[in-house]
PDB file of N, CA and C in Angstrom:
ATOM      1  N   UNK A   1     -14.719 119.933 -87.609  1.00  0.00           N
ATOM      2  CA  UNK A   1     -14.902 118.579 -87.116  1.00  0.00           C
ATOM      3  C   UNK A   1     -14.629 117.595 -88.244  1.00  0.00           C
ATOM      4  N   UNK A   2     -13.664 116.780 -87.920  1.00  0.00           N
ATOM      5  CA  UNK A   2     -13.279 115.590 -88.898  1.00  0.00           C
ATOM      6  C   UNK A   2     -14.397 114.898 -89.065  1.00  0.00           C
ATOM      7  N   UNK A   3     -14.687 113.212 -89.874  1.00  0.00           N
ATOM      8  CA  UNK A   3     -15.319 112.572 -90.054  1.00  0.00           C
ATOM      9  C   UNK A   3     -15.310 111.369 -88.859  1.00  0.00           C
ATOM     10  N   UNK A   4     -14.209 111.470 -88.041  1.00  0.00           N
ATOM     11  CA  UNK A   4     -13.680 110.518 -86.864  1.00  0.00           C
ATOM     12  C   UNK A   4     -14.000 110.930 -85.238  1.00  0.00           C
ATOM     13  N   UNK A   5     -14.602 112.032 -85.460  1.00  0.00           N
ATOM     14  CA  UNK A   5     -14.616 112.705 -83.795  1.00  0.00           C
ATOM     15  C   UNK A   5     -16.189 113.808 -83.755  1.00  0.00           C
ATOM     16  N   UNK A   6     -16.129 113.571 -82.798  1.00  0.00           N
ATOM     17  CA  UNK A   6     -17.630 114.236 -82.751  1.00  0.00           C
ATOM     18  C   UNK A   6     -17.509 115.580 -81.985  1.00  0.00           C
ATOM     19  N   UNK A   7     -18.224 116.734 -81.931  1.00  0.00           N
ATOM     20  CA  UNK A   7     -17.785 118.061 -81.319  1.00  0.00           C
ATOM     21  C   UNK A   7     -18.439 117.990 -79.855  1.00  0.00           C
ATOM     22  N   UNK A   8     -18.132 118.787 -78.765  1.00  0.00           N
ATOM     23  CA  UNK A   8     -18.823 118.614 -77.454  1.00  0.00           C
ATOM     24  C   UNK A   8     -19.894 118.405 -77.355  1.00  0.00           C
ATOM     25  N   UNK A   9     -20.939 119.053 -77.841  1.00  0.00           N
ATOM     26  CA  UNK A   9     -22.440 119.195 -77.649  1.00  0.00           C
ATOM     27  C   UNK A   9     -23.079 118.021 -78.507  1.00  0.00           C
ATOM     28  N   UNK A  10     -22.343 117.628 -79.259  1.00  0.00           N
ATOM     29  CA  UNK A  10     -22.678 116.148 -79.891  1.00  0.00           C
ATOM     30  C   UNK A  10     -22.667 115.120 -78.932  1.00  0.00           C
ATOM     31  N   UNK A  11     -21.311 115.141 -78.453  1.00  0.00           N
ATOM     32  CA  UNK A  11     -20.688 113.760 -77.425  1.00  0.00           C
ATOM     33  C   UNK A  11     -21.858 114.105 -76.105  1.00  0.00           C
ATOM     34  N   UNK A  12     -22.170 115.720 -75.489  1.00  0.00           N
ATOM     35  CA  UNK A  12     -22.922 115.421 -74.499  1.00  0.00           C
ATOM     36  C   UNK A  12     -24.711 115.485 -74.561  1.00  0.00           C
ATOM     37  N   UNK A  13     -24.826 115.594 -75.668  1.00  0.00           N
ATOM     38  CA  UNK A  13     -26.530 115.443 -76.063  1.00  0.00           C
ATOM     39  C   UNK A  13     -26.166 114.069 -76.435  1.00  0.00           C
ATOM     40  N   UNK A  14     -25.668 113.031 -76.784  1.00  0.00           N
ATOM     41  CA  UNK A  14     -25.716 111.556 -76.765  1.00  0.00           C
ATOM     42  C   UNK A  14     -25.713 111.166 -75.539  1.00  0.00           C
ATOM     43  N   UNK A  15     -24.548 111.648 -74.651  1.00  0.00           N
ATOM     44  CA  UNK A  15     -24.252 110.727 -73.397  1.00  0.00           C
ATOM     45  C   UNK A  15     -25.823 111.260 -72.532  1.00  0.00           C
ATOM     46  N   UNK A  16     -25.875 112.178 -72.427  1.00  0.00           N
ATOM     47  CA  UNK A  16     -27.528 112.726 -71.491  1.00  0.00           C
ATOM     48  C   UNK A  16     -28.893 111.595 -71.965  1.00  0.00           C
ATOM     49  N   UNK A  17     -28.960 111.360 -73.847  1.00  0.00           N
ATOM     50  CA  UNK A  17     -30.044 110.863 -74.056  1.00  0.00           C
ATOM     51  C   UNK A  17     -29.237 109.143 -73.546  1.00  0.00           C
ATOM     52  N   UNK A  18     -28.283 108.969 -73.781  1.00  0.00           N
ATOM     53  CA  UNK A  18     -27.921 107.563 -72.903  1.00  0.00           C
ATOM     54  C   UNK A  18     -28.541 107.466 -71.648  1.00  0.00           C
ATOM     55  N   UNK A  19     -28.393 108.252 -70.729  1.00  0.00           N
ATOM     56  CA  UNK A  19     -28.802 108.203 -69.521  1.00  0.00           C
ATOM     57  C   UNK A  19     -27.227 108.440 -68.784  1.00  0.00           C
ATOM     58  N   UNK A  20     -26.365 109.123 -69.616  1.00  0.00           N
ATOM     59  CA  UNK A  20     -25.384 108.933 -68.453  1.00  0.00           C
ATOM     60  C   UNK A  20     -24.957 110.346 -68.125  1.00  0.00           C
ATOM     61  N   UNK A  21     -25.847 110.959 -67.540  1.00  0.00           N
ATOM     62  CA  UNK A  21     -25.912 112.504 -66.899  1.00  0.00           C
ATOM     63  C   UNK A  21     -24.432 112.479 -65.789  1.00  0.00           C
ATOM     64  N   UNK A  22     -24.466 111.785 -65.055  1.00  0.00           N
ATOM     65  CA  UNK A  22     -23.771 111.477 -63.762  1.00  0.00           C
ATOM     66  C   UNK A  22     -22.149 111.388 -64.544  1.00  0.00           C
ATOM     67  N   UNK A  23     -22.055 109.979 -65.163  1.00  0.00           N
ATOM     68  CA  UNK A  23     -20.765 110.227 -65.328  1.00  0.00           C
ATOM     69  C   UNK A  23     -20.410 111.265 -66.636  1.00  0.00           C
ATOM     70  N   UNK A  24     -21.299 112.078 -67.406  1.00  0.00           N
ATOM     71  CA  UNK A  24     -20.878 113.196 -68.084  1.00  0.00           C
ATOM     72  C   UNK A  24     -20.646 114.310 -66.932  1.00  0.00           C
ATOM     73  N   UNK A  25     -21.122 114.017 -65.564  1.00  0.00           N
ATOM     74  CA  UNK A  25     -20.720 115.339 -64.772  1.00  0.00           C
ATOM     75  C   UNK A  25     -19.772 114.878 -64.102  1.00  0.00           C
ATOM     76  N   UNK A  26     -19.301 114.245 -63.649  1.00  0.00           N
ATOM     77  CA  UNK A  26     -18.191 113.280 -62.880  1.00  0.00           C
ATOM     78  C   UNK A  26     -17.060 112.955 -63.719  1.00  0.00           C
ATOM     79  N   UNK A  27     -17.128 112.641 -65.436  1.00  0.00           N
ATOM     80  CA  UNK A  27     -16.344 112.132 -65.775  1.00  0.00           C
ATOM     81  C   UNK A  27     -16.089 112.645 -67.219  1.00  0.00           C
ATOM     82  N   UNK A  28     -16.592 114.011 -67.321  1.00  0.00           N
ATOM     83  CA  UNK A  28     -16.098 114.069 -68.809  1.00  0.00           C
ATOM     84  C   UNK A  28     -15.321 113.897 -69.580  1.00  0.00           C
ATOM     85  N   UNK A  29     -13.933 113.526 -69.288  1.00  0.00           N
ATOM     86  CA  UNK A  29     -13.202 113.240 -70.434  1.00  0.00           C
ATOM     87  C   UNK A  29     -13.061 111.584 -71.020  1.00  0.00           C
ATOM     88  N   UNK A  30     -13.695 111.191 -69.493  1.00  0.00           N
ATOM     89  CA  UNK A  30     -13.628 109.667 -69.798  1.00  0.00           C
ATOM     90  C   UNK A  30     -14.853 109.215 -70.851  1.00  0.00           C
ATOM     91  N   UNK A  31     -15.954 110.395 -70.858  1.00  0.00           N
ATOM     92  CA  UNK A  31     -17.071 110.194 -71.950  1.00  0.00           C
ATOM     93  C   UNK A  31     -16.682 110.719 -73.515  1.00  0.00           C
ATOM     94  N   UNK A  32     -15.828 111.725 -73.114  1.00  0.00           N
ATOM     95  CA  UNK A  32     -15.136 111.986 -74.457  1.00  0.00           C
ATOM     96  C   UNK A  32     -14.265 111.170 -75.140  1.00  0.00           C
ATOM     97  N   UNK A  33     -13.493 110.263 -74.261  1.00  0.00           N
ATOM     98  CA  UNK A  33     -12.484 109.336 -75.114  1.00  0.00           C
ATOM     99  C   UNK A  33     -13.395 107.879 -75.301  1.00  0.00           C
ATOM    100  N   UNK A  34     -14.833 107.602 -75.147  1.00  0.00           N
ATOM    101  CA  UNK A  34     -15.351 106.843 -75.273  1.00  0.00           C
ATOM    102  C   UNK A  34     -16.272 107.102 -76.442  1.00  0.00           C
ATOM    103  N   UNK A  35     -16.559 108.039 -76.588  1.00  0.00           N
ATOM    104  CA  UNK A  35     -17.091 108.653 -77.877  1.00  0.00           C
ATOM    105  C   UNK A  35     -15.800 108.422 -79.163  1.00  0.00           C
ATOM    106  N   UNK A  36     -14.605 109.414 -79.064  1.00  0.00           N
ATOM    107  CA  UNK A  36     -13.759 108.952 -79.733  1.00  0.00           C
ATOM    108  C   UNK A  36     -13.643 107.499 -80.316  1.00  0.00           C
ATOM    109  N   UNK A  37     -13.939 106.644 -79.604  1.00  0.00           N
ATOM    110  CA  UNK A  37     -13.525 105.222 -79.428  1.00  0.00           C
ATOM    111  C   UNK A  37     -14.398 104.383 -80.441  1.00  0.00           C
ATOM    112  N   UNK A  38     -15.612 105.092 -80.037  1.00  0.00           N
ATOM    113  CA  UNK A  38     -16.807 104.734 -80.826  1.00  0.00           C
ATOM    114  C   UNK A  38     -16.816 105.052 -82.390  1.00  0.00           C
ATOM    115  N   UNK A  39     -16.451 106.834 -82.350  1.00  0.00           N
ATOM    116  CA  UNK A  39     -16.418 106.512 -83.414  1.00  0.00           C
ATOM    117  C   UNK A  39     -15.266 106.321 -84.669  1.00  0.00           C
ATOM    118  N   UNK A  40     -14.352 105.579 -84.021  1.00  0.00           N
ATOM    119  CA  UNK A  40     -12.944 105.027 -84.533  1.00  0.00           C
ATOM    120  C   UNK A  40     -13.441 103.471 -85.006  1.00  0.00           C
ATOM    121  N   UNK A  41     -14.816 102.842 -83.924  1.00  0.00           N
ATOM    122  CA  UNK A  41     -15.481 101.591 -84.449  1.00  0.00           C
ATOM    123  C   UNK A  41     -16.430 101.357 -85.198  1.00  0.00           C
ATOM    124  N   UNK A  42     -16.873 102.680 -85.555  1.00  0.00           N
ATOM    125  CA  UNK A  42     -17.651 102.261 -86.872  1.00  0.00           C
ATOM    126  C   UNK A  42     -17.110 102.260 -88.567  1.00  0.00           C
ATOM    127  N   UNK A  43     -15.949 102.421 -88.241  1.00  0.00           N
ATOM    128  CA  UNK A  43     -15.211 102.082 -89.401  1.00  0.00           C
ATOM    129  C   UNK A  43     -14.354 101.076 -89.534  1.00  0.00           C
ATOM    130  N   UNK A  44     -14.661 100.062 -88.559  1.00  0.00           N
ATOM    131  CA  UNK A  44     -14.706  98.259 -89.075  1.00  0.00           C
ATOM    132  C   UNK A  44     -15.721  97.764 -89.778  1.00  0.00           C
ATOM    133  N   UNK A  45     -14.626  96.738 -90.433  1.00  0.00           N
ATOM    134  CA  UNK A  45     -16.504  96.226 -91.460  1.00  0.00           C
ATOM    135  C   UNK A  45     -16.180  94.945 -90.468  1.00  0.00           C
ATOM    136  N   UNK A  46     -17.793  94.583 -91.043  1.00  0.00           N
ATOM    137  CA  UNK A  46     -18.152  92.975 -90.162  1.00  0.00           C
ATOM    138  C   UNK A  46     -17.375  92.392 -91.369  1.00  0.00           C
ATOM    139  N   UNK A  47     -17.676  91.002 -91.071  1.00  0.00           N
ATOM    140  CA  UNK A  47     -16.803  89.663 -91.519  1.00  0.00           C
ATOM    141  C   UNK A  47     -18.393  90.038 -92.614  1.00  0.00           C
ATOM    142  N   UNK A  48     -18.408  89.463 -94.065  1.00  0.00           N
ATOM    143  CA  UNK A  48     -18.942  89.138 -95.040  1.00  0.00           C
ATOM    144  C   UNK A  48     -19.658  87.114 -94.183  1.00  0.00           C
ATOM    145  N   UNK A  49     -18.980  86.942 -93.724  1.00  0.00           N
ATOM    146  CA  UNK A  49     -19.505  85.630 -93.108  1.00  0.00           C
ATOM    147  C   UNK A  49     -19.741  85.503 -91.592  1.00  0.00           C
ATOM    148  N   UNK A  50     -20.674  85.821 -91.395  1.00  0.00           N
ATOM    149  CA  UNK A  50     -20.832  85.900 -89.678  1.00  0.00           C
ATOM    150  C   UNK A  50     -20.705  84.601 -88.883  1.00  0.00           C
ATOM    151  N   UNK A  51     -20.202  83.833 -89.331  1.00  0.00           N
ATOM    152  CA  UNK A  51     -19.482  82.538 -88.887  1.00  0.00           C
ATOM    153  C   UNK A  51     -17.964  82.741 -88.599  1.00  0.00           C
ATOM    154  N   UNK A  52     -17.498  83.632 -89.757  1.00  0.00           N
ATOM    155  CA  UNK A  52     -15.899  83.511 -89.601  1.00  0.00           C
ATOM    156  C   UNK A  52     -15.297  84.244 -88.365  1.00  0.00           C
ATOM    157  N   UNK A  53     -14.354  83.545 -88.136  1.00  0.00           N
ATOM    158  CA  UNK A  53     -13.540  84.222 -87.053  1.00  0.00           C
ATOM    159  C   UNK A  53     -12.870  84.947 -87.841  1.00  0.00           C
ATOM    160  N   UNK A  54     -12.057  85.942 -86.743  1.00  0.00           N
ATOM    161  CA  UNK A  54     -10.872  86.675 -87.365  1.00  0.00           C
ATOM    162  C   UNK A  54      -9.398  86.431 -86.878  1.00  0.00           C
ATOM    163  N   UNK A  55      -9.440  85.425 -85.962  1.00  0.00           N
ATOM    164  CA  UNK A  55      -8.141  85.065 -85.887  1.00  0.00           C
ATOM    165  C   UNK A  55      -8.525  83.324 -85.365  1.00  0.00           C
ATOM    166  N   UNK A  56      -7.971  82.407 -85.205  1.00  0.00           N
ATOM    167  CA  UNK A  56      -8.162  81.152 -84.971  1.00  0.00           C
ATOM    168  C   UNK A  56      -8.439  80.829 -83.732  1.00  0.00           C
ATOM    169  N   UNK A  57      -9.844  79.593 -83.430  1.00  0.00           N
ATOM    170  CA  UNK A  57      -9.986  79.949 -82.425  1.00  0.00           C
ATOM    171  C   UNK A  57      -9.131  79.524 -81.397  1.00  0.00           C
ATOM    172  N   UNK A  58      -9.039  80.272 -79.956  1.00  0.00           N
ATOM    173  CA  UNK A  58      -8.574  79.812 -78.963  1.00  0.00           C
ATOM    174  C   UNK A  58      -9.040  78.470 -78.144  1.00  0.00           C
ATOM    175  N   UNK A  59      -8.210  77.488 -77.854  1.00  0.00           N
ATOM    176  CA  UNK A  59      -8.247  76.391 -77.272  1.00  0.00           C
ATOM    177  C   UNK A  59      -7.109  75.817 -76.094  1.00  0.00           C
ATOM    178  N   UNK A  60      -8.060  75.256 -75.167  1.00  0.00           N
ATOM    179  CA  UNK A  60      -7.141  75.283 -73.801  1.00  0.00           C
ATOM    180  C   UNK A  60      -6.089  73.974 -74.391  1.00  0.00           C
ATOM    181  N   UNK A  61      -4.966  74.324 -74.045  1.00  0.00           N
ATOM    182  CA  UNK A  61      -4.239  73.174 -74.062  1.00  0.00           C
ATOM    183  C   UNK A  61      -3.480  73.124 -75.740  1.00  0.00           C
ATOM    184  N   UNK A  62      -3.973  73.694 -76.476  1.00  0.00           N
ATOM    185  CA  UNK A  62      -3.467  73.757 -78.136  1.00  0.00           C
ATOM    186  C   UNK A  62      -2.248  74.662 -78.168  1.00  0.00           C
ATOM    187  N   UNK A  63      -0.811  74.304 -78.578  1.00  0.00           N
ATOM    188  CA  UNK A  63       0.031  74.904 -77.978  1.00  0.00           C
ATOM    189  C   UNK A  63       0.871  75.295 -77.330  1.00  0.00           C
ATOM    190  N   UNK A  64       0.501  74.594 -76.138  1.00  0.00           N
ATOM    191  CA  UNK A  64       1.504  74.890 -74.985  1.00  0.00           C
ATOM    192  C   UNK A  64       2.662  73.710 -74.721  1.00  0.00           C
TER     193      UNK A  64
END
């Protein structure tokens, strides 16, 4: 197991203590590529300024 992906019994002892029994039985792969997903996002860092944006903000009409 890499540092990026989690092994089965990881991904489904999380999704069960989530509460999501149903769609781990209905939907496993869609819980597996959501796990993936997850943990592909904890290797963003936050902004050092929790004010800053990361791209400029959007405004109706600026632009067009």
């Amino acid at each position: 197991m890499d540092r990026q992906t989690m092994d089965k019994s990881t991904v489904e002892l999380l999704a069960r203590r989530a509460g999501l029994d149903k769609a781990l039985a209905d939907h496993p792969e869609d819980v597996a590529a959501a796990a993936a997903q997850a943990a592909v996002a904890r290797r963003i860092k936050a902004p050092a300024d929790p004010r800053a944006e990361p791209w400029p903000p959007m405004r109706a009409g600026d632009g067009l």
